[in-house]
PDB file of N, CA and C in Angstrom:
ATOM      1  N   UNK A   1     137.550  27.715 120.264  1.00  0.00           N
ATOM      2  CA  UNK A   1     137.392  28.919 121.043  1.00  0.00           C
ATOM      3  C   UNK A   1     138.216  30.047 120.446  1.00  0.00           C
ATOM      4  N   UNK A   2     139.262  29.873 119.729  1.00  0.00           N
ATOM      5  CA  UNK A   2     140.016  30.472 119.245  1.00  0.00           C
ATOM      6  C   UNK A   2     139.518  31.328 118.493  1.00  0.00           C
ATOM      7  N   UNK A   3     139.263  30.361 117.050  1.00  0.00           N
ATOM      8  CA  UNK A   3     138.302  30.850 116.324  1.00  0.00           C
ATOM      9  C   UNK A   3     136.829  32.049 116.120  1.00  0.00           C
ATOM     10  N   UNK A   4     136.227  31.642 117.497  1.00  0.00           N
ATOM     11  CA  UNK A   4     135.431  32.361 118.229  1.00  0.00           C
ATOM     12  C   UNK A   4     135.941  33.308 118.340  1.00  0.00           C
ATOM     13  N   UNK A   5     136.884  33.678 119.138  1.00  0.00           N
ATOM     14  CA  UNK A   5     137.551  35.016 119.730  1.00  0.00           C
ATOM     15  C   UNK A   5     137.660  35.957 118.153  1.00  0.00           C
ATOM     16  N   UNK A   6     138.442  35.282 117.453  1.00  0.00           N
ATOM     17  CA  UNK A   6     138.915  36.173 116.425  1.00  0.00           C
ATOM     18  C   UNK A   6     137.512  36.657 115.357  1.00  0.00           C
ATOM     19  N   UNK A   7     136.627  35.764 115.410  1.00  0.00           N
ATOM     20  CA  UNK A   7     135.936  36.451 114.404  1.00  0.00           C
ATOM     21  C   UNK A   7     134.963  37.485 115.227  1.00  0.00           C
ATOM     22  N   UNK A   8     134.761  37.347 116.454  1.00  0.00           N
ATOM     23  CA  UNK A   8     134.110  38.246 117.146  1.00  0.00           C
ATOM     24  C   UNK A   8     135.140  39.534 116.990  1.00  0.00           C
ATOM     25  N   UNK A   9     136.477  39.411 117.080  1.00  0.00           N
ATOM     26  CA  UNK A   9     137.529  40.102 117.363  1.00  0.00           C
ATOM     27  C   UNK A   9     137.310  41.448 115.656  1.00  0.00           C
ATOM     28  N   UNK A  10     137.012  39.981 114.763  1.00  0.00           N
ATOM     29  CA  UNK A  10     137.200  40.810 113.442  1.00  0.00           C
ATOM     30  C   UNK A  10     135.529  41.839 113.093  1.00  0.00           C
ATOM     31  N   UNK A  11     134.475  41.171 113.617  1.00  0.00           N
ATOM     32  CA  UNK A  11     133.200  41.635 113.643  1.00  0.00           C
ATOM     33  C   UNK A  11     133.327  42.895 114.503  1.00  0.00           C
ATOM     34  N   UNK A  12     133.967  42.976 115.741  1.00  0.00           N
ATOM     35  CA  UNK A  12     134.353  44.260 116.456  1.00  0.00           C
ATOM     36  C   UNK A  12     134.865  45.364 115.391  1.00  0.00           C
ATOM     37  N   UNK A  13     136.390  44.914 114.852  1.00  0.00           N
ATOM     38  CA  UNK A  13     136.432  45.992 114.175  1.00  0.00           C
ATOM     39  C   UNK A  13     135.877  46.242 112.723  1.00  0.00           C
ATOM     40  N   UNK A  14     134.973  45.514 112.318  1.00  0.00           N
ATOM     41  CA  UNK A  14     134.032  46.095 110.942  1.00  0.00           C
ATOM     42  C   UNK A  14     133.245  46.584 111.964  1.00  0.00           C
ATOM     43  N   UNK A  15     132.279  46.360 112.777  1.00  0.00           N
ATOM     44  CA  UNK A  15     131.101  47.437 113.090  1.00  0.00           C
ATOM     45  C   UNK A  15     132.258  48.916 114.062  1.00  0.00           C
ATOM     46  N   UNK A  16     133.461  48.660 114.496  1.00  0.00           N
ATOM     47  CA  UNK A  16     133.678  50.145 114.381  1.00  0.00           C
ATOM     48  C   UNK A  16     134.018  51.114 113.315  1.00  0.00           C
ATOM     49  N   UNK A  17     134.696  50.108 112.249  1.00  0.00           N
ATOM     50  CA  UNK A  17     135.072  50.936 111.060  1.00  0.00           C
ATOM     51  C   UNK A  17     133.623  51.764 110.413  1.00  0.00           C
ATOM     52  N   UNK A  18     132.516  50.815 110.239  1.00  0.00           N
ATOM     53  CA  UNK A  18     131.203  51.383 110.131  1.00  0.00           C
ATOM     54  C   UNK A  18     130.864  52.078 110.680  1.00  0.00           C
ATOM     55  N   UNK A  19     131.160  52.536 112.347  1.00  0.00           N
ATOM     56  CA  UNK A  19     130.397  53.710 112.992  1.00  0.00           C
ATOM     57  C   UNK A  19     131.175  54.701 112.861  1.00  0.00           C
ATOM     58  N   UNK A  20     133.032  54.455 113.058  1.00  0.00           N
ATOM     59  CA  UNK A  20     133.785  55.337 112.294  1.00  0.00           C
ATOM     60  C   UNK A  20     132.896  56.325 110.510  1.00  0.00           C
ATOM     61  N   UNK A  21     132.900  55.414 109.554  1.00  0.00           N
ATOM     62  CA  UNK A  21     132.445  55.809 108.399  1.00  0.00           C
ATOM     63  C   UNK A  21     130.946  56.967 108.942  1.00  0.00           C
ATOM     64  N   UNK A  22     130.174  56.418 109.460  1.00  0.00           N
ATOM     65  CA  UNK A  22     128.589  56.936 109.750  1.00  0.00           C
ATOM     66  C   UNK A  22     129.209  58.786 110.329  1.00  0.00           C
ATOM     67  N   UNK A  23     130.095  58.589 111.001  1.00  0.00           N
ATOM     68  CA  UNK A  23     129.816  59.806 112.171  1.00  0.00           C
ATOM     69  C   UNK A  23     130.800  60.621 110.841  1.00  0.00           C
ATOM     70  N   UNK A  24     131.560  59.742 109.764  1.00  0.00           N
ATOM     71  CA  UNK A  24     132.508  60.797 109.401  1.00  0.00           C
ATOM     72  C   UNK A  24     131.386  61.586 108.311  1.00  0.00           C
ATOM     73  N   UNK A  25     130.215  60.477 107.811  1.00  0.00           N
ATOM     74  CA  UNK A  25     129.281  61.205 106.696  1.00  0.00           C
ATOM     75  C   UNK A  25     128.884  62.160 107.358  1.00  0.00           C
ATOM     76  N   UNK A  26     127.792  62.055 108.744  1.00  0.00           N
ATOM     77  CA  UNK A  26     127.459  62.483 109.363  1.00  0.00           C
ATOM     78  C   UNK A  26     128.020  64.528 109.624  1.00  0.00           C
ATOM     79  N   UNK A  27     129.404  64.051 109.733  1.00  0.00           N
ATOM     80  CA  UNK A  27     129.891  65.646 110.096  1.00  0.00           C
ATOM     81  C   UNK A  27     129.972  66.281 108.439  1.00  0.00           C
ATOM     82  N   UNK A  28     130.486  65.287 107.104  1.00  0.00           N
ATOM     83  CA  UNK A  28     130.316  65.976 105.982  1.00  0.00           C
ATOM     84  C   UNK A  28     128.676  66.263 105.262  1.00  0.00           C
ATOM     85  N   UNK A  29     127.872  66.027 106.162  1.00  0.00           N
ATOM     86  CA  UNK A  29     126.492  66.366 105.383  1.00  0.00           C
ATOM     87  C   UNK A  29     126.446  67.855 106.745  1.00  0.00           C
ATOM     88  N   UNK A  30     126.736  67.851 107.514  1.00  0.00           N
ATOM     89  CA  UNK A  30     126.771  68.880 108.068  1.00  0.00           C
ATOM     90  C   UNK A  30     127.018  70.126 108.041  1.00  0.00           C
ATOM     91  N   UNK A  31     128.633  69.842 107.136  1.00  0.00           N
ATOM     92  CA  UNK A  31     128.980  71.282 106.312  1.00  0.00           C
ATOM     93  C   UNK A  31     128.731  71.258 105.205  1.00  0.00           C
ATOM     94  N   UNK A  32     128.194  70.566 104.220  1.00  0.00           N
ATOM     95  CA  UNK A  32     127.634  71.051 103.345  1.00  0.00           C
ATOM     96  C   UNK A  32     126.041  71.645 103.334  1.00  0.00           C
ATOM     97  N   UNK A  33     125.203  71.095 104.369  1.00  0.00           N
ATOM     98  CA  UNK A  33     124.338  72.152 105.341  1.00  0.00           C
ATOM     99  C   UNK A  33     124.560  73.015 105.173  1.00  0.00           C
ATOM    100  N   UNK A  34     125.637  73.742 106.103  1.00  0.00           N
ATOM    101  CA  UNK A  34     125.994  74.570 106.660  1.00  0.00           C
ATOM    102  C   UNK A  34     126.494  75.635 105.563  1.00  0.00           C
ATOM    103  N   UNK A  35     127.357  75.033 104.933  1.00  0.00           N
ATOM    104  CA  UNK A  35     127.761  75.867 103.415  1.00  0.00           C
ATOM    105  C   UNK A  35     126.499  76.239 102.458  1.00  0.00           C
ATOM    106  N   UNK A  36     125.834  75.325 102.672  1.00  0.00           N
ATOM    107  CA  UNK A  36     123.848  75.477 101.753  1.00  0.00           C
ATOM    108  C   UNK A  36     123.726  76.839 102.672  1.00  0.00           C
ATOM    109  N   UNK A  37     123.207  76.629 103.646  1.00  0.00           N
ATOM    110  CA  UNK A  37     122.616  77.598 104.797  1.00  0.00           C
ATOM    111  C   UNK A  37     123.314  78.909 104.601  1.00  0.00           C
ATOM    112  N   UNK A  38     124.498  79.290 104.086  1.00  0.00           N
ATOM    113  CA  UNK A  38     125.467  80.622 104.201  1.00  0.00           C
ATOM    114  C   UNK A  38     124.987  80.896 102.738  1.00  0.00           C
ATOM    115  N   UNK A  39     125.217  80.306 101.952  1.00  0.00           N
ATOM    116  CA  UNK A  39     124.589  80.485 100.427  1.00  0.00           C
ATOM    117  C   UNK A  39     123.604  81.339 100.233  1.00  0.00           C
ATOM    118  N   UNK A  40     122.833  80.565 100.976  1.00  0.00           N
ATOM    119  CA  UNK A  40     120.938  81.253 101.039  1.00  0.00           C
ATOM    120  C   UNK A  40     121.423  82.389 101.846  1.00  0.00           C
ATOM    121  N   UNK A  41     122.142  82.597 102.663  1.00  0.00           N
ATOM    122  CA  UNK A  41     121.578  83.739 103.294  1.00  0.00           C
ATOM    123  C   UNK A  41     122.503  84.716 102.625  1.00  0.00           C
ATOM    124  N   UNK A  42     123.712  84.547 102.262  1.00  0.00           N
ATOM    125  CA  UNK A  42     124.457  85.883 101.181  1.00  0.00           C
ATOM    126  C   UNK A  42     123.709  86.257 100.094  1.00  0.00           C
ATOM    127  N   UNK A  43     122.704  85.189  99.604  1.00  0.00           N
ATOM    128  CA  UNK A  43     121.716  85.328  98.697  1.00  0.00           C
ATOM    129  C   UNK A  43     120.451  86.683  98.789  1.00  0.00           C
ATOM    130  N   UNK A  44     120.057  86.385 100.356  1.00  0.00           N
ATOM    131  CA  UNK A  44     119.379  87.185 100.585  1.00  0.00           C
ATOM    132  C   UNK A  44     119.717  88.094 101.161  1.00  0.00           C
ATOM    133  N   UNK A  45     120.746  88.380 101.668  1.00  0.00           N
ATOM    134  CA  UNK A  45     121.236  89.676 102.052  1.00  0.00           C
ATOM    135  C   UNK A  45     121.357  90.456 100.536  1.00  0.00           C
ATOM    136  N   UNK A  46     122.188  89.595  99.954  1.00  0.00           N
ATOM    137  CA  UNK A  46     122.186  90.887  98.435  1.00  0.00           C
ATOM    138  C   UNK A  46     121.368  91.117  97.724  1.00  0.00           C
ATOM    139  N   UNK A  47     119.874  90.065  97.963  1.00  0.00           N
ATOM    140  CA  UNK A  47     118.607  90.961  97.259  1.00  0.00           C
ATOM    141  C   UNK A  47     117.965  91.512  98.088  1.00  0.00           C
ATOM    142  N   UNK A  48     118.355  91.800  99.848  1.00  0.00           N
ATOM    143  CA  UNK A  48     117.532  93.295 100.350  1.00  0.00           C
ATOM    144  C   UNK A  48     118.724  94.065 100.056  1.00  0.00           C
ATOM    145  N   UNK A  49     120.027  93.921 100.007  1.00  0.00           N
ATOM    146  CA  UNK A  49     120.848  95.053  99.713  1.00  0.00           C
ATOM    147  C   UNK A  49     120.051  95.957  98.080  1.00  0.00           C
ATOM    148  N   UNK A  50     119.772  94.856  97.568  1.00  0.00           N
ATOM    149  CA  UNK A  50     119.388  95.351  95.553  1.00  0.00           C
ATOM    150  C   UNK A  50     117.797  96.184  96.323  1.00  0.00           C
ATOM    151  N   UNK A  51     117.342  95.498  96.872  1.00  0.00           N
ATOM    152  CA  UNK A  51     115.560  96.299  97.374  1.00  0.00           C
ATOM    153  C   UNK A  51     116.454  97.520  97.826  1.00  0.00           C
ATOM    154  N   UNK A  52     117.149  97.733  98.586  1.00  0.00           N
ATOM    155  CA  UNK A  52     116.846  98.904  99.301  1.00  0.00           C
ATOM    156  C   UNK A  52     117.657 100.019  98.421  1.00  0.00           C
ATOM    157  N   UNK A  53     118.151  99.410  97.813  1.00  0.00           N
ATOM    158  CA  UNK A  53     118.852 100.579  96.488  1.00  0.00           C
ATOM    159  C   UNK A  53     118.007 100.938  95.813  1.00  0.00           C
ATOM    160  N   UNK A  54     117.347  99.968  94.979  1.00  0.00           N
ATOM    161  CA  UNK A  54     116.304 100.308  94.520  1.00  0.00           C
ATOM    162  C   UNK A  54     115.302 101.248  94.888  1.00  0.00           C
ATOM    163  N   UNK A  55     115.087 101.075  95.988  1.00  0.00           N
ATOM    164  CA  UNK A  55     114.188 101.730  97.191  1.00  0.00           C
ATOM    165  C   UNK A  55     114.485 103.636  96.677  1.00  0.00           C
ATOM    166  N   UNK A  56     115.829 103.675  97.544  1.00  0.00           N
ATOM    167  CA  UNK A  56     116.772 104.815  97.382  1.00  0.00           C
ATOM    168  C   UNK A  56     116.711 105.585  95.938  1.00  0.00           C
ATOM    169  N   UNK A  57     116.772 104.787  94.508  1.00  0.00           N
ATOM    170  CA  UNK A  57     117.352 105.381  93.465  1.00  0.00           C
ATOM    171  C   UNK A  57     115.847 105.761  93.086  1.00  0.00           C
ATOM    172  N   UNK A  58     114.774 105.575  93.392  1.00  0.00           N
ATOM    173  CA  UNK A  58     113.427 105.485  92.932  1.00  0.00           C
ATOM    174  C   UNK A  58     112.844 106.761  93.639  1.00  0.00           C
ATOM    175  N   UNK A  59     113.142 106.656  95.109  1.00  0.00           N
ATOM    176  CA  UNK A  59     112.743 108.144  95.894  1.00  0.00           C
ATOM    177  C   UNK A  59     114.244 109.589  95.486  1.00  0.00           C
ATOM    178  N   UNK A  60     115.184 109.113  94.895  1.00  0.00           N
ATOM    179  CA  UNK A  60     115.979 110.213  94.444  1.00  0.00           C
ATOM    180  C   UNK A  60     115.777 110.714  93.101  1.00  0.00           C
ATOM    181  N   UNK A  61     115.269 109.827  92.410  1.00  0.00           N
ATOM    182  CA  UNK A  61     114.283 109.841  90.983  1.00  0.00           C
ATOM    183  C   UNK A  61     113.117 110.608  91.409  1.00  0.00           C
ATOM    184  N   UNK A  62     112.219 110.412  92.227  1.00  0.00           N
ATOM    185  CA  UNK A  62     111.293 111.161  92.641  1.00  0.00           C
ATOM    186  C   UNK A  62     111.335 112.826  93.307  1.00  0.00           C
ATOM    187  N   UNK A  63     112.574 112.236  93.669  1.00  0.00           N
ATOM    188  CA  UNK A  63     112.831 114.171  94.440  1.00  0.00           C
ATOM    189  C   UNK A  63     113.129 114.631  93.015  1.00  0.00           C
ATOM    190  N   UNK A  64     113.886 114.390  92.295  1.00  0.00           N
ATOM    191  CA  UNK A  64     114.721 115.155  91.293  1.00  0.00           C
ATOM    192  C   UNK A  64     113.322 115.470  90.007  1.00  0.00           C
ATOM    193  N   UNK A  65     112.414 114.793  90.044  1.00  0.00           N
ATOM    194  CA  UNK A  65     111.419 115.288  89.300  1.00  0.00           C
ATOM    195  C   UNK A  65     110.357 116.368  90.027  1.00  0.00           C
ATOM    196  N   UNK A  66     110.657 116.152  90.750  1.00  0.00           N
ATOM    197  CA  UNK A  66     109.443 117.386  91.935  1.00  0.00           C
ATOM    198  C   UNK A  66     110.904 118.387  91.702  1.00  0.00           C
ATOM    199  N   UNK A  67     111.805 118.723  91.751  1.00  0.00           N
ATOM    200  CA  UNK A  67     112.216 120.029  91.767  1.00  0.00           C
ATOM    201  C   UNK A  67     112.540 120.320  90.837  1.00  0.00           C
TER     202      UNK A  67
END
């Protein structure tokens, strides 16, 4: 019975160390998500920032040839 106890005892803590491990991947695939996700979007903020300059230097190019 002894025996019993302890390896149940030791099977307890491998399947918590395992759910420990799961939840810790779990939160590091999260921020690297999350760090992906900020990437893309500084990405695209600075190519409508580049469009709308563009935008700007193209219609100030345009005035400056009409006058």
């Amino acid at each position: 019975m002894k025996i019993c106890n302890n390896l149940l005892r030791s099977l307890s803590v491998q399947a918590w160390k395992k759910i420990e491990e799961t939840k810790k991947k779990a939160v590091d695939i999260m921020h690297v998500r999350k760090r992906n996700q900020d990437h893309v979007s500084e990405k695209q903020m600075l190519s409508e920032q580049r469009a709308r300059e563009d935008h700007e230097r193209a219609e100030r190019n345009a005035a400056a040839r009409d006058n």
